[in-house]
Each structure stands twice: as structure tokens, then as C-alpha cells.
PDB file of N, CA and C in Angstrom:
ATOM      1  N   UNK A   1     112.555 112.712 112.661  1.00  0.00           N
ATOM      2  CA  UNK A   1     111.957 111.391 112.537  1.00  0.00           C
ATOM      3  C   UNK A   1     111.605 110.893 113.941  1.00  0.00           C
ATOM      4  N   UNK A   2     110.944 111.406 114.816  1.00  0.00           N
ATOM      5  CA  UNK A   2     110.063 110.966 115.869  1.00  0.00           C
ATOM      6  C   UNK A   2     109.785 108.997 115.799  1.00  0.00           C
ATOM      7  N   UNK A   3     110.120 108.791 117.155  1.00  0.00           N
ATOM      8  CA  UNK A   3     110.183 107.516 117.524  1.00  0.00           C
ATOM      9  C   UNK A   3     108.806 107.116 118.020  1.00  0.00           C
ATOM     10  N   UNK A   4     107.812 106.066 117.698  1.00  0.00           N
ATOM     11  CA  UNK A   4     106.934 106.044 118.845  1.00  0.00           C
ATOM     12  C   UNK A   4     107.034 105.084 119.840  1.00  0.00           C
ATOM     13  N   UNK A   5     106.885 105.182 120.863  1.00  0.00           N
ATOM     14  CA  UNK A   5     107.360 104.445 121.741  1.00  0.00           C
ATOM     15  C   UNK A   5     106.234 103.057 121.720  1.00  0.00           C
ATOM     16  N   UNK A   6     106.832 101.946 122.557  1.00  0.00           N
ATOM     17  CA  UNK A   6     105.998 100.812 122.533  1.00  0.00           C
ATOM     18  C   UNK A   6     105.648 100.518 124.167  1.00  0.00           C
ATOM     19  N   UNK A   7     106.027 101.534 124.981  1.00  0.00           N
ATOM     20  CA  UNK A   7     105.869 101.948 126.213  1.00  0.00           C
ATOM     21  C   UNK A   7     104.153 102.445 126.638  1.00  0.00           C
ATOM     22  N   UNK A   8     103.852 101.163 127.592  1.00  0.00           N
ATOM     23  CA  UNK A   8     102.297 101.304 127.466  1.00  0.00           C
ATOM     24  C   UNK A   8     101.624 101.031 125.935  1.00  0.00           C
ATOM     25  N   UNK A   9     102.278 100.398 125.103  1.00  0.00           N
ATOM     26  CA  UNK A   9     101.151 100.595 123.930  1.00  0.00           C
ATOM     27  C   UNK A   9     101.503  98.801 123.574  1.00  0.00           C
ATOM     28  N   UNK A  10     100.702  98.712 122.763  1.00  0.00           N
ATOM     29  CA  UNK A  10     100.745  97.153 121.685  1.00  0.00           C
ATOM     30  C   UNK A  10     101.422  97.662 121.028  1.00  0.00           C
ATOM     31  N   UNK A  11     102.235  96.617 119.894  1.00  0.00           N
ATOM     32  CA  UNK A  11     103.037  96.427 118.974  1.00  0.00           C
ATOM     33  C   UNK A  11     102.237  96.022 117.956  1.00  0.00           C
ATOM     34  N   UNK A  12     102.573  96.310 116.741  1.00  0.00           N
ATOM     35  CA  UNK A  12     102.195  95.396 115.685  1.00  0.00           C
ATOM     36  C   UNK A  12     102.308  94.029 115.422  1.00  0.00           C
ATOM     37  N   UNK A  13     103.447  93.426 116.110  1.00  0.00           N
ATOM     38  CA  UNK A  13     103.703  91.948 116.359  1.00  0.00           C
ATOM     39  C   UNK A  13     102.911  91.353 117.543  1.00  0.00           C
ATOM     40  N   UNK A  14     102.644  92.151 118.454  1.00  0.00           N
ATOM     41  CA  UNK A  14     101.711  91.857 119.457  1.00  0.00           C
ATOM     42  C   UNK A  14     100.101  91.534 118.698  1.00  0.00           C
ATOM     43  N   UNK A  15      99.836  92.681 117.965  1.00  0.00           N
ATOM     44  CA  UNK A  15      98.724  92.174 116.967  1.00  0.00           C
ATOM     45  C   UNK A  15      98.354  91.385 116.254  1.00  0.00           C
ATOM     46  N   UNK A  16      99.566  91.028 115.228  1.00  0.00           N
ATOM     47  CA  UNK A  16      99.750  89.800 114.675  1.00  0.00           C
ATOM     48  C   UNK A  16      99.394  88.434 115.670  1.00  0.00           C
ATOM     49  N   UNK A  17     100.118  88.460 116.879  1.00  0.00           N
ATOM     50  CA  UNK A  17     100.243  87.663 117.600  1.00  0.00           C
ATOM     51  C   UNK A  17      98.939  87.064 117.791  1.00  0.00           C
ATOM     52  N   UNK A  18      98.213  87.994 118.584  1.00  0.00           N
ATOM     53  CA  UNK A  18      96.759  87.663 118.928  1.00  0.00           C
ATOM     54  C   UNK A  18      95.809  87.240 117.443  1.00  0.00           C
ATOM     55  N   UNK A  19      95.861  87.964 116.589  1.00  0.00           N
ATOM     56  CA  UNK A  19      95.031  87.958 115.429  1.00  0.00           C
ATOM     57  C   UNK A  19      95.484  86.338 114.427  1.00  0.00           C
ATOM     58  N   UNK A  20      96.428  85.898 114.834  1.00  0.00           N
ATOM     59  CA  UNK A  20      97.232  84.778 114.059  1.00  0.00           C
ATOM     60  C   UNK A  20      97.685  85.186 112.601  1.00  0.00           C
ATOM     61  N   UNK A  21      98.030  86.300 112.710  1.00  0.00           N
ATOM     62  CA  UNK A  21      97.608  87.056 111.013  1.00  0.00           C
ATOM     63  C   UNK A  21      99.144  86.755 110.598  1.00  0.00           C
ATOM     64  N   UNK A  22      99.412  86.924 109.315  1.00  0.00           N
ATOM     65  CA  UNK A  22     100.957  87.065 108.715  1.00  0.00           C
ATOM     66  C   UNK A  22     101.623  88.347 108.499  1.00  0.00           C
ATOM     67  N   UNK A  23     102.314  88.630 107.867  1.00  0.00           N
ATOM     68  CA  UNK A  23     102.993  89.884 107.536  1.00  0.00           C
ATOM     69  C   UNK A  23     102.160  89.863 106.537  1.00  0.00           C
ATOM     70  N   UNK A  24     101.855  88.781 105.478  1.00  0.00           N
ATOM     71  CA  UNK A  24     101.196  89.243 103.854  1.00  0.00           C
ATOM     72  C   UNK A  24      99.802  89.174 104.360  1.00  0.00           C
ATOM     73  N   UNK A  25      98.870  88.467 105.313  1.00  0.00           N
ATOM     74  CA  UNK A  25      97.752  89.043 105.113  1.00  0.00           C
ATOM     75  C   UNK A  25      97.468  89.960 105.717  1.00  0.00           C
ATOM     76  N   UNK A  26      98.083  90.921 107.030  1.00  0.00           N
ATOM     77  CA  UNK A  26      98.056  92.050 107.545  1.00  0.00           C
ATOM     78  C   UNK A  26      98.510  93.020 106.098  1.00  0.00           C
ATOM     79  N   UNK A  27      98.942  92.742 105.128  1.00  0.00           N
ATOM     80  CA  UNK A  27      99.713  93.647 104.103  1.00  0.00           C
ATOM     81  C   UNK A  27      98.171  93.500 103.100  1.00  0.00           C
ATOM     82  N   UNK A  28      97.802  92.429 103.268  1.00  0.00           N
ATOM     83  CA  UNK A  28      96.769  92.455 102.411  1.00  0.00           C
ATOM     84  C   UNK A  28      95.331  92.903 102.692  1.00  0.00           C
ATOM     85  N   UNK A  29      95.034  92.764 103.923  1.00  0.00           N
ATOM     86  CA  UNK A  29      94.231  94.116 104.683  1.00  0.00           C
ATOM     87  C   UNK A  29      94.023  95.353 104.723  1.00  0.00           C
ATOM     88  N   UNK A  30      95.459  95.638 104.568  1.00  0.00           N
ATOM     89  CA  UNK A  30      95.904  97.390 104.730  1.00  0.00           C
ATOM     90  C   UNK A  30      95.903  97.574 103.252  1.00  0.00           C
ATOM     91  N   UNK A  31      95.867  97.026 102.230  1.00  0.00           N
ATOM     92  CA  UNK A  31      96.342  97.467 100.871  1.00  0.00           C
ATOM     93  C   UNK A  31      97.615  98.101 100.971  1.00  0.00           C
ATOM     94  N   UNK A  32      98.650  97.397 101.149  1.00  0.00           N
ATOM     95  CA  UNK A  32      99.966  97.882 101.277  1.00  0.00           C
ATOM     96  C   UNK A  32     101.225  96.901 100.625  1.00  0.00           C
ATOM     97  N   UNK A  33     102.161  97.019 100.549  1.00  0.00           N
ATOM     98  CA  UNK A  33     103.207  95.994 100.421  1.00  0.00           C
ATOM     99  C   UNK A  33     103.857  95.449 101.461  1.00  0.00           C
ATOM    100  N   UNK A  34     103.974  94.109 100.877  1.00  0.00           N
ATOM    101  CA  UNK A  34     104.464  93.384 102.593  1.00  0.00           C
ATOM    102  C   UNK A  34     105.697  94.092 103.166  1.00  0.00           C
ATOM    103  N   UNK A  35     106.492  94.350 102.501  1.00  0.00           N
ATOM    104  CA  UNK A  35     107.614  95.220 102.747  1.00  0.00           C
ATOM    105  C   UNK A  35     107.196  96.363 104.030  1.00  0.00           C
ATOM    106  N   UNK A  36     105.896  97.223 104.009  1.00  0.00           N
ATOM    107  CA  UNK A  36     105.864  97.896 104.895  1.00  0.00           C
ATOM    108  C   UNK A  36     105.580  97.683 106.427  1.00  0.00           C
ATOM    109  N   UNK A  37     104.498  96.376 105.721  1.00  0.00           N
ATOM    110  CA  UNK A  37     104.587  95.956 106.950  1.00  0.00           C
ATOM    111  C   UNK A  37     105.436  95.240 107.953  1.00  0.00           C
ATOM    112  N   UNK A  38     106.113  94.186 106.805  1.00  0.00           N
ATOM    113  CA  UNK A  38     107.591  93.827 107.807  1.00  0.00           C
ATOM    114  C   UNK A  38     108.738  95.136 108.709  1.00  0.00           C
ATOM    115  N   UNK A  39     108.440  96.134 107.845  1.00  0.00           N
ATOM    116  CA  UNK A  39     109.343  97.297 108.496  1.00  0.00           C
ATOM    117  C   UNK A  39     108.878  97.713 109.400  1.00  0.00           C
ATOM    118  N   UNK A  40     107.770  97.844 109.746  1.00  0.00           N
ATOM    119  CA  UNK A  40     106.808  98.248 111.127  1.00  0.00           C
ATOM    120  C   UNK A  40     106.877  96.989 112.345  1.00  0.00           C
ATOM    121  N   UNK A  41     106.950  96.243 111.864  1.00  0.00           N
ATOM    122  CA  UNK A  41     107.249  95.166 112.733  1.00  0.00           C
ATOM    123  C   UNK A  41     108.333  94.971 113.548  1.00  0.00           C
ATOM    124  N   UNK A  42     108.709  95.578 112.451  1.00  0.00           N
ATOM    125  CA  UNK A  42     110.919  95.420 112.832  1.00  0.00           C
ATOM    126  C   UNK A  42     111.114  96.600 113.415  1.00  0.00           C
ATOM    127  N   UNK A  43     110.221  97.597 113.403  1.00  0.00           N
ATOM    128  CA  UNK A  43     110.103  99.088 114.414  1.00  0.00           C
ATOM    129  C   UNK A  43     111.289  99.723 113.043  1.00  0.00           C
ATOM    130  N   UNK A  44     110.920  99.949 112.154  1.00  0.00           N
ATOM    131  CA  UNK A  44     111.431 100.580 110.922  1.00  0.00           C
ATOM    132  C   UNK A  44     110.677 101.626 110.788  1.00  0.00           C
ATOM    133  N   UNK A  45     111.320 102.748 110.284  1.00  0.00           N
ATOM    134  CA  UNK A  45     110.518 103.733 109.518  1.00  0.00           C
ATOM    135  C   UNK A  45     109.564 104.326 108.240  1.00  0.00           C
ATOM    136  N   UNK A  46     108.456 104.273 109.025  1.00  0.00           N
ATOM    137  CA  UNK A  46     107.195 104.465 107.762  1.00  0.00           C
ATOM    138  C   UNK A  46     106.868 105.477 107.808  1.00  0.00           C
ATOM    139  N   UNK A  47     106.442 106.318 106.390  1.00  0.00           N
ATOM    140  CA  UNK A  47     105.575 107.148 106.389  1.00  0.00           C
ATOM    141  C   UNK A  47     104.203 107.679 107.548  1.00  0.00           C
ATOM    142  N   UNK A  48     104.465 108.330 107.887  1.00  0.00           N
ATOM    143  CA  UNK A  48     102.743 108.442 108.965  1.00  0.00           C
ATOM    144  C   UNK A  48     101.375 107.905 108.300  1.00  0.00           C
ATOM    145  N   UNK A  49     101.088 108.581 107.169  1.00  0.00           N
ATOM    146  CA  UNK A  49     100.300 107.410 106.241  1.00  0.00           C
ATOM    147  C   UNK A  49     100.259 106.097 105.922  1.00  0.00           C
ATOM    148  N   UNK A  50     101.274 105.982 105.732  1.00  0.00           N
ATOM    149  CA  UNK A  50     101.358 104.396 106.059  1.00  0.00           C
ATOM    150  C   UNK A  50     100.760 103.227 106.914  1.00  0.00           C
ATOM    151  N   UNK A  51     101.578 103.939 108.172  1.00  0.00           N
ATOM    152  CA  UNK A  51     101.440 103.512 109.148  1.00  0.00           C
ATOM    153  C   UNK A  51      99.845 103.950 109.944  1.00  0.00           C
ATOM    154  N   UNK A  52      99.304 104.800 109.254  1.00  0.00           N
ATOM    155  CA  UNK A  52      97.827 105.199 109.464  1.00  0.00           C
ATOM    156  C   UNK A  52      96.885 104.319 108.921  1.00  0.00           C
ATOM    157  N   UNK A  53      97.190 103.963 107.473  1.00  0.00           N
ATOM    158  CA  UNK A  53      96.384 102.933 106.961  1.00  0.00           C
ATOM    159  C   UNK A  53      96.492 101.976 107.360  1.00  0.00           C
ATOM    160  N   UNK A  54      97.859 101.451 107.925  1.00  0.00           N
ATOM    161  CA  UNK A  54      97.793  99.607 108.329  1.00  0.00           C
ATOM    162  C   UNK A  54      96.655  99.909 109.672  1.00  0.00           C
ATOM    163  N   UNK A  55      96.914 100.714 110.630  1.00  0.00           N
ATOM    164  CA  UNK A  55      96.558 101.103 111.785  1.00  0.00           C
ATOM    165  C   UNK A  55      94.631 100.889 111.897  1.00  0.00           C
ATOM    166  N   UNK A  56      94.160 101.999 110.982  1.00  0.00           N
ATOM    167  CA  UNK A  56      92.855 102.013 110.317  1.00  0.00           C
ATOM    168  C   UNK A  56      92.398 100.562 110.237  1.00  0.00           C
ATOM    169  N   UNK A  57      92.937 100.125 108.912  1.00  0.00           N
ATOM    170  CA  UNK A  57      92.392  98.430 108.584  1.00  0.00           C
ATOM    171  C   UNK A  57      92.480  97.522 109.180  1.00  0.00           C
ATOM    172  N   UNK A  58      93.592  97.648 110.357  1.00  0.00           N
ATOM    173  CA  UNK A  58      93.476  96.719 111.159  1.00  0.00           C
ATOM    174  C   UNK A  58      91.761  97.170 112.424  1.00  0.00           C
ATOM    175  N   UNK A  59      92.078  97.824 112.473  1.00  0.00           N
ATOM    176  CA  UNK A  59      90.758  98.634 113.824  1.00  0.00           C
ATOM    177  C   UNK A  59      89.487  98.331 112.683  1.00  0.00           C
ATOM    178  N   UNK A  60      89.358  98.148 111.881  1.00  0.00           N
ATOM    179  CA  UNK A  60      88.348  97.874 111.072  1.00  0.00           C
ATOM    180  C   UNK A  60      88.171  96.777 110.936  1.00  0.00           C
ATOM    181  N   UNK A  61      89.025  95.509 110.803  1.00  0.00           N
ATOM    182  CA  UNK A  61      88.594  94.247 110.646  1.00  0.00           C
ATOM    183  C   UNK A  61      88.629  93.274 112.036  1.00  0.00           C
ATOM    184  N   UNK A  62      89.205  94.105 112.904  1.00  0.00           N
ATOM    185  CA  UNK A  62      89.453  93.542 114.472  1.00  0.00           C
ATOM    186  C   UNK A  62      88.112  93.997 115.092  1.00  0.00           C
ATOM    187  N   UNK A  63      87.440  95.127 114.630  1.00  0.00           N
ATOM    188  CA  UNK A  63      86.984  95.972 115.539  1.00  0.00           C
ATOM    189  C   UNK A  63      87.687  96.816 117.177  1.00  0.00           C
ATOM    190  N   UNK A  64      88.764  96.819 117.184  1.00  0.00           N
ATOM    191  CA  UNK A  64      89.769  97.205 118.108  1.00  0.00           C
ATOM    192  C   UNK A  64      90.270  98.831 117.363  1.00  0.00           C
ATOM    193  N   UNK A  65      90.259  99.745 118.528  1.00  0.00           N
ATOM    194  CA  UNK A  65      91.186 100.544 118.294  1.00  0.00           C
ATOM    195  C   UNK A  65      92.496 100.351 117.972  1.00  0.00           C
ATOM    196  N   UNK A  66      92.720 100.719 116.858  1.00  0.00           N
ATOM    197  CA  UNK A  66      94.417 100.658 116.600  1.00  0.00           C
ATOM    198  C   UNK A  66      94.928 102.202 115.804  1.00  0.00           C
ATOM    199  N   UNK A  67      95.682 102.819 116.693  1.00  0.00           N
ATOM    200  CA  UNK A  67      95.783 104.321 116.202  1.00  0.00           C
ATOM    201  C   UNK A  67      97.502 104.736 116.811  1.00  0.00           C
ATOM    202  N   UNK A  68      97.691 105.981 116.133  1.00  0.00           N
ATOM    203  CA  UNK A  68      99.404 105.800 116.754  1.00  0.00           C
ATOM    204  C   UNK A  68      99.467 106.568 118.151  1.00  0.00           C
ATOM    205  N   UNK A  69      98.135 106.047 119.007  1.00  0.00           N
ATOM    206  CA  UNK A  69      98.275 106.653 120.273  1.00  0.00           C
ATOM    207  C   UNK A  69      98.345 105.324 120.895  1.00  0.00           C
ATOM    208  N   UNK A  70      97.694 103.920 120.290  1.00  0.00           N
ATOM    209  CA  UNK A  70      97.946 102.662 120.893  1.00  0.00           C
ATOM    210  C   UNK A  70      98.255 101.439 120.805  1.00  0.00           C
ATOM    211  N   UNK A  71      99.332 102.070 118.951  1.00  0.00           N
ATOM    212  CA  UNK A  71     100.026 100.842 119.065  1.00  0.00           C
ATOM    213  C   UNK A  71     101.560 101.749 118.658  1.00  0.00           C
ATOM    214  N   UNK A  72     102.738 101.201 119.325  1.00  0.00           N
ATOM    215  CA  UNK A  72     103.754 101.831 119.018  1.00  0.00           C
ATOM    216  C   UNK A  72     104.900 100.763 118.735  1.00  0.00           C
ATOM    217  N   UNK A  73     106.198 101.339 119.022  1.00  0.00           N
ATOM    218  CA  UNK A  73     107.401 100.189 118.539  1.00  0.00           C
ATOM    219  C   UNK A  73     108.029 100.951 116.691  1.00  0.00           C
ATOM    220  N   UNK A  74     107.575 101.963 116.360  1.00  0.00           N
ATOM    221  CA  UNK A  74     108.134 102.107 115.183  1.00  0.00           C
ATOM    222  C   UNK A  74     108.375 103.785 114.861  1.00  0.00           C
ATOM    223  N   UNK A  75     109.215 104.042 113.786  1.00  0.00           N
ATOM    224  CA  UNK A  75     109.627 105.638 113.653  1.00  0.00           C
ATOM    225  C   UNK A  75     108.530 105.968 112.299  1.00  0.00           C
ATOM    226  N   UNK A  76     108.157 107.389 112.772  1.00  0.00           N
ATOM    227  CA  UNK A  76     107.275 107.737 111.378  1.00  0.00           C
ATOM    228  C   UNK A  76     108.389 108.757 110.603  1.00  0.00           C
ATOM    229  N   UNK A  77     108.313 108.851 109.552  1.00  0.00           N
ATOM    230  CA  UNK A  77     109.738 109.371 108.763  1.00  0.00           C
ATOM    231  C   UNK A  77     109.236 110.803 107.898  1.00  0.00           C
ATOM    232  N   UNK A  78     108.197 110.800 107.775  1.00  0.00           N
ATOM    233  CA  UNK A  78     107.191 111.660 107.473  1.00  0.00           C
ATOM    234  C   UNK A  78     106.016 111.864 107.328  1.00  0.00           C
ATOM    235  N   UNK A  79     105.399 112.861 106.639  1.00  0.00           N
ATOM    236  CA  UNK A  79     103.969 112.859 106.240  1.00  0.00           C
ATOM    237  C   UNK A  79     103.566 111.905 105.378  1.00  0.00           C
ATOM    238  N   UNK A  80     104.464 111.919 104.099  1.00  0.00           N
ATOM    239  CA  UNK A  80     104.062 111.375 102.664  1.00  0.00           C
ATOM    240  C   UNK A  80     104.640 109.917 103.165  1.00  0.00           C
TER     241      UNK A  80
END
């Protein structure tokens, strides 16, 4: 279960931060449950998919790169 670091990178709360967004409408962006996203926040462990899709939808509605090379702070737990 590989850690990603938040060393040199944004956070997801850093995102939030700037974006003024919530946990439920960042959850509602990503098509996800708020649950995942609070766990990413909290640097919890998500799926790599998961954490690919919040990543994606956010870089899509920001227009900002957001990928797990530049935002970190959380463990990916697997593939699925």
C-alpha cells in the first residue's frame, strides 16, 4: 500500500481550499461517495481508481492538472 507523498505536491484540501468546494460537491463532481472523498482528505486509503477519477474531474472542471504525480497526502490500497 504505497504512500503518496504531499512533499512538493498539493493536497486535496489544498484544492478544496482554493476552489471553495465541499467534500459533497467535490464528491459530486467525481461521481463518487462523499465517504471517499473525506478519506482522501484525511490522507486515507483509496483505491488508485478512485483516486484517479476524483483527480481527472477535478482537472476537468478546474482546468488544472490534477494527477497522482501532483496532488499527494494519501495511500492508494490498490488497483480496484
Amino acid at each position: 500500500m504505497p504512500y503518496i507523498s504531499d512533499e512538493d505536491k498539493c493536497t486535496l484540501r489544498d484544492i478544496k481550499h482554493k476552489y471553495h468546494l465541499s467534500t459533497y460537491a467535490i464528491a459530486a463532481i467525481a461521481y463518487v461517495e462523499p465517504g471517499l472523498v473525506y478519506r482522501m482528505e484525511q490522507g486515507g486509503g483509496l483505491a488508485r481508481k478512485d483516486v484517479e477519477k476524483i483527480l481527472v474531474r477535478l482537472s476537468e472542471v478546474t482546468g488544472q492538472d490534477y494527477s497522482l504525480e501532483t496532488v499527494g497526502g494519501y495511500w492508494i490500497t490498490g488497483e480496484e
